[in-house]
Protein backbone atom coordinates (compact mmCIF):
# COMPACT_ATOMS: atom_id res chain seq x y z
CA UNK A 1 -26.47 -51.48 14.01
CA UNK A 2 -27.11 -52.57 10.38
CA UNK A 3 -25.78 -55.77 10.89
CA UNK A 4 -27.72 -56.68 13.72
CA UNK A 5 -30.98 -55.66 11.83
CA UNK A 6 -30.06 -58.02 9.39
CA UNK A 7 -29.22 -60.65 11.45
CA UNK A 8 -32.98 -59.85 13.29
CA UNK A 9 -35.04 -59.70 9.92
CA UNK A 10 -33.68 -62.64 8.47
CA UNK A 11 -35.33 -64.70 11.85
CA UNK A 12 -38.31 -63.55 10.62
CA UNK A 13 -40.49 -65.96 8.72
CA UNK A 14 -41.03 -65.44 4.91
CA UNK A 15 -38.93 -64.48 1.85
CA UNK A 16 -35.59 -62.84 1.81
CA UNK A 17 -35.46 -59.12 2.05
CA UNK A 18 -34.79 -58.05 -1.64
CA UNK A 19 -35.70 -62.13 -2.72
CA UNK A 20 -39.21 -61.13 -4.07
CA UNK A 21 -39.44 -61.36 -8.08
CA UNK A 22 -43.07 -60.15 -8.19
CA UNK A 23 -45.03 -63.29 -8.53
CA UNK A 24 -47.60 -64.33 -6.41
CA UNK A 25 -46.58 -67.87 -4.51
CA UNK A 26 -49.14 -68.21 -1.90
CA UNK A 27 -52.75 -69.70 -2.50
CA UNK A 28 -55.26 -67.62 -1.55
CA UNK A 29 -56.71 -69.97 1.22
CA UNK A 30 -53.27 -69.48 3.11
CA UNK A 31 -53.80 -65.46 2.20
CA UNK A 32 -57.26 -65.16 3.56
CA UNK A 33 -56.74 -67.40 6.38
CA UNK A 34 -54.54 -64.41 7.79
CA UNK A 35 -57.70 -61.85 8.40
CA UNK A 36 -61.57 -62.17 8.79
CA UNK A 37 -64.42 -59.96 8.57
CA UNK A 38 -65.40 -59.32 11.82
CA UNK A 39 -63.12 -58.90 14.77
CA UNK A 40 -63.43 -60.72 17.85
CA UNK A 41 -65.42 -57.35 19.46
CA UNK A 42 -67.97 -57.22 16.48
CA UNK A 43 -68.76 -61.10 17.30
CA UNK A 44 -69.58 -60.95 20.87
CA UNK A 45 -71.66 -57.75 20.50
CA UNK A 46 -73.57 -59.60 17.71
CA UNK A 47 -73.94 -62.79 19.90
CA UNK A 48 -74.76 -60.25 22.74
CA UNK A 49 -77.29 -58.24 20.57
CA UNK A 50 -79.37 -62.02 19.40
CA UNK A 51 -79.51 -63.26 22.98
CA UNK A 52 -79.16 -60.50 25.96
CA UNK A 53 -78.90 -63.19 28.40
CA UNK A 54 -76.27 -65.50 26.79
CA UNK A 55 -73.79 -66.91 29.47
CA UNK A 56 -69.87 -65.78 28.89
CA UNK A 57 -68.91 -69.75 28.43
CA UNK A 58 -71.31 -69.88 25.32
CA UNK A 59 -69.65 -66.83 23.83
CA UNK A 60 -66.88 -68.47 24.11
CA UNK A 61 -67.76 -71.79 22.59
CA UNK A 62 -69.51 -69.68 19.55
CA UNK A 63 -66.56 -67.23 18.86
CA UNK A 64 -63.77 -70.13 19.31
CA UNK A 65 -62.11 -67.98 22.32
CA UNK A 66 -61.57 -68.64 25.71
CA UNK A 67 -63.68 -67.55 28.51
CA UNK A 68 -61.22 -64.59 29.90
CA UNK A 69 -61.40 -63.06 26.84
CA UNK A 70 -64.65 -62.67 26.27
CA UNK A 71 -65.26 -61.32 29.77
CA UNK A 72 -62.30 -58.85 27.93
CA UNK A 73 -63.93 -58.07 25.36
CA UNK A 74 -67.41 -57.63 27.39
CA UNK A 75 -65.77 -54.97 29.59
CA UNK A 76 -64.30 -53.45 26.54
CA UNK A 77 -67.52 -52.58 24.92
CA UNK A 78 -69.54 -51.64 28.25
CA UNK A 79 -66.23 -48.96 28.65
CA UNK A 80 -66.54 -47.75 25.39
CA UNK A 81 -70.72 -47.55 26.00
CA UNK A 82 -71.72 -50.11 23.38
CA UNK A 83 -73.38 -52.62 25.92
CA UNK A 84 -74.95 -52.27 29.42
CA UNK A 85 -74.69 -55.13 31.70
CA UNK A 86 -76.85 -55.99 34.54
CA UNK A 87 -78.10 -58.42 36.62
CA UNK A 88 -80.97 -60.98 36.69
CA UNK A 89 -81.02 -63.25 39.51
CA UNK A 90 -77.31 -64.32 39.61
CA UNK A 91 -76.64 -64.31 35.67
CA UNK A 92 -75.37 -61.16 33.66
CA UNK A 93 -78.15 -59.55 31.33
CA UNK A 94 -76.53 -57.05 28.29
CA UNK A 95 -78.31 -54.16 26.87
CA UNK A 96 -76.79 -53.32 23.14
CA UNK A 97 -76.82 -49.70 22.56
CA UNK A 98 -77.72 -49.20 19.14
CA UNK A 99 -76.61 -45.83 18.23
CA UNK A 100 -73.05 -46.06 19.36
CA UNK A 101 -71.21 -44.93 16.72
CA UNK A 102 -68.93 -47.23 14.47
CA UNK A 103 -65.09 -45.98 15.40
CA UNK A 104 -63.15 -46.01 11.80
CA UNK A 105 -62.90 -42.75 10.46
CA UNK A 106 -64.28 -43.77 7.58
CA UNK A 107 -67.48 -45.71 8.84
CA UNK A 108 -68.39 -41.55 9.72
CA UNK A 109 -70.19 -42.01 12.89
CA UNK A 110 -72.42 -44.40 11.19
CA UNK A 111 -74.65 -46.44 14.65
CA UNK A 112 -73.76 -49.85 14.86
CA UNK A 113 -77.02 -51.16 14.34
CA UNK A 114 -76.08 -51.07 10.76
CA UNK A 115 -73.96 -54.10 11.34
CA UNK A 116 -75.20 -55.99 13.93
CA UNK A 117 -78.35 -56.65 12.43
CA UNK A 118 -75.92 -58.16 9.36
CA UNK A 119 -73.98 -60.18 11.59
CA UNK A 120 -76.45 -61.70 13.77
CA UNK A 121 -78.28 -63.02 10.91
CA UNK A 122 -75.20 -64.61 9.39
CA UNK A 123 -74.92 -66.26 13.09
CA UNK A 124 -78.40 -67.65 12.72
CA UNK A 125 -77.92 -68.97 9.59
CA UNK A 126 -74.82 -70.94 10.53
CA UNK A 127 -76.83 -72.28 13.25
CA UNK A 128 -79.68 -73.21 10.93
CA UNK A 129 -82.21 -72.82 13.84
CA UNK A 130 -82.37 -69.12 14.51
CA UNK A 131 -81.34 -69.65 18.26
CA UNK A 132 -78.15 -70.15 19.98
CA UNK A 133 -76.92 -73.70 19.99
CA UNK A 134 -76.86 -73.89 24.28
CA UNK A 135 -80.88 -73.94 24.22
């Protein structure tokens, strides 16, 4: 059983197990290329919350993910009563709900207006327009 944990662990990418002598070998663009600020979830809502009538496809092109998973992550936060989605004409239109709570323990039930106004801005700024890029 030990043996073939061994054999497993050492297929894994990285140092040696018991190899590590304390120092620090990576630069920190490869370390903080590894995790990001915002999740996937908090970017769509943000996109969602600056333009309630944004089409899936420029979701996608914004957040660099595909289509399906947007539509994912879309169904994700109208489950979990973030959003509201309805329709207008044949196109989707989102409601944000503002006082849905943040969901880490230690955000304390804080609403998640508290971010999104944060985030959005930070999108409009990269756009250097104020408005979504597909207009």
């Amino acid at each position: 059983m030990v043996n073939s944990f061994r054999k497993w662990i050492s297929g894994i990418p990285g140092p040696a197990p018991g190899s590590y002598d304390g120092r620090v070998s990576e630069s920190v663009e490869t370390t903080t290329a590894r995790w990001t600020f915002l999740t996937n979830h908090a970017r769509v809502l943000a996109m969602v919350a600056r333009d309630p009538l944004i089409r899936v496809r420029d979701i996608a092109a914004s957040c660099l993910l595909t289509e399906r998973t947007v539509g994912a992550i879309l169904a994700d936060l109208e489950a979990a009563g973030y959003l509201r989605r309805s329709k207008v004409g044949r196109r989707n239109a989102y409601t944000v709900v503002p006082e849905g709570p943040l969901r880490h323990p230690a955000d304390g039930g804080r609403p998640v207006a508290e971010i999104l106004g944060v985030a959005a801005a930070g999108m409009e700024e990269r756009d250097g327009r104020g408005e979504h890029p597909s207009r």
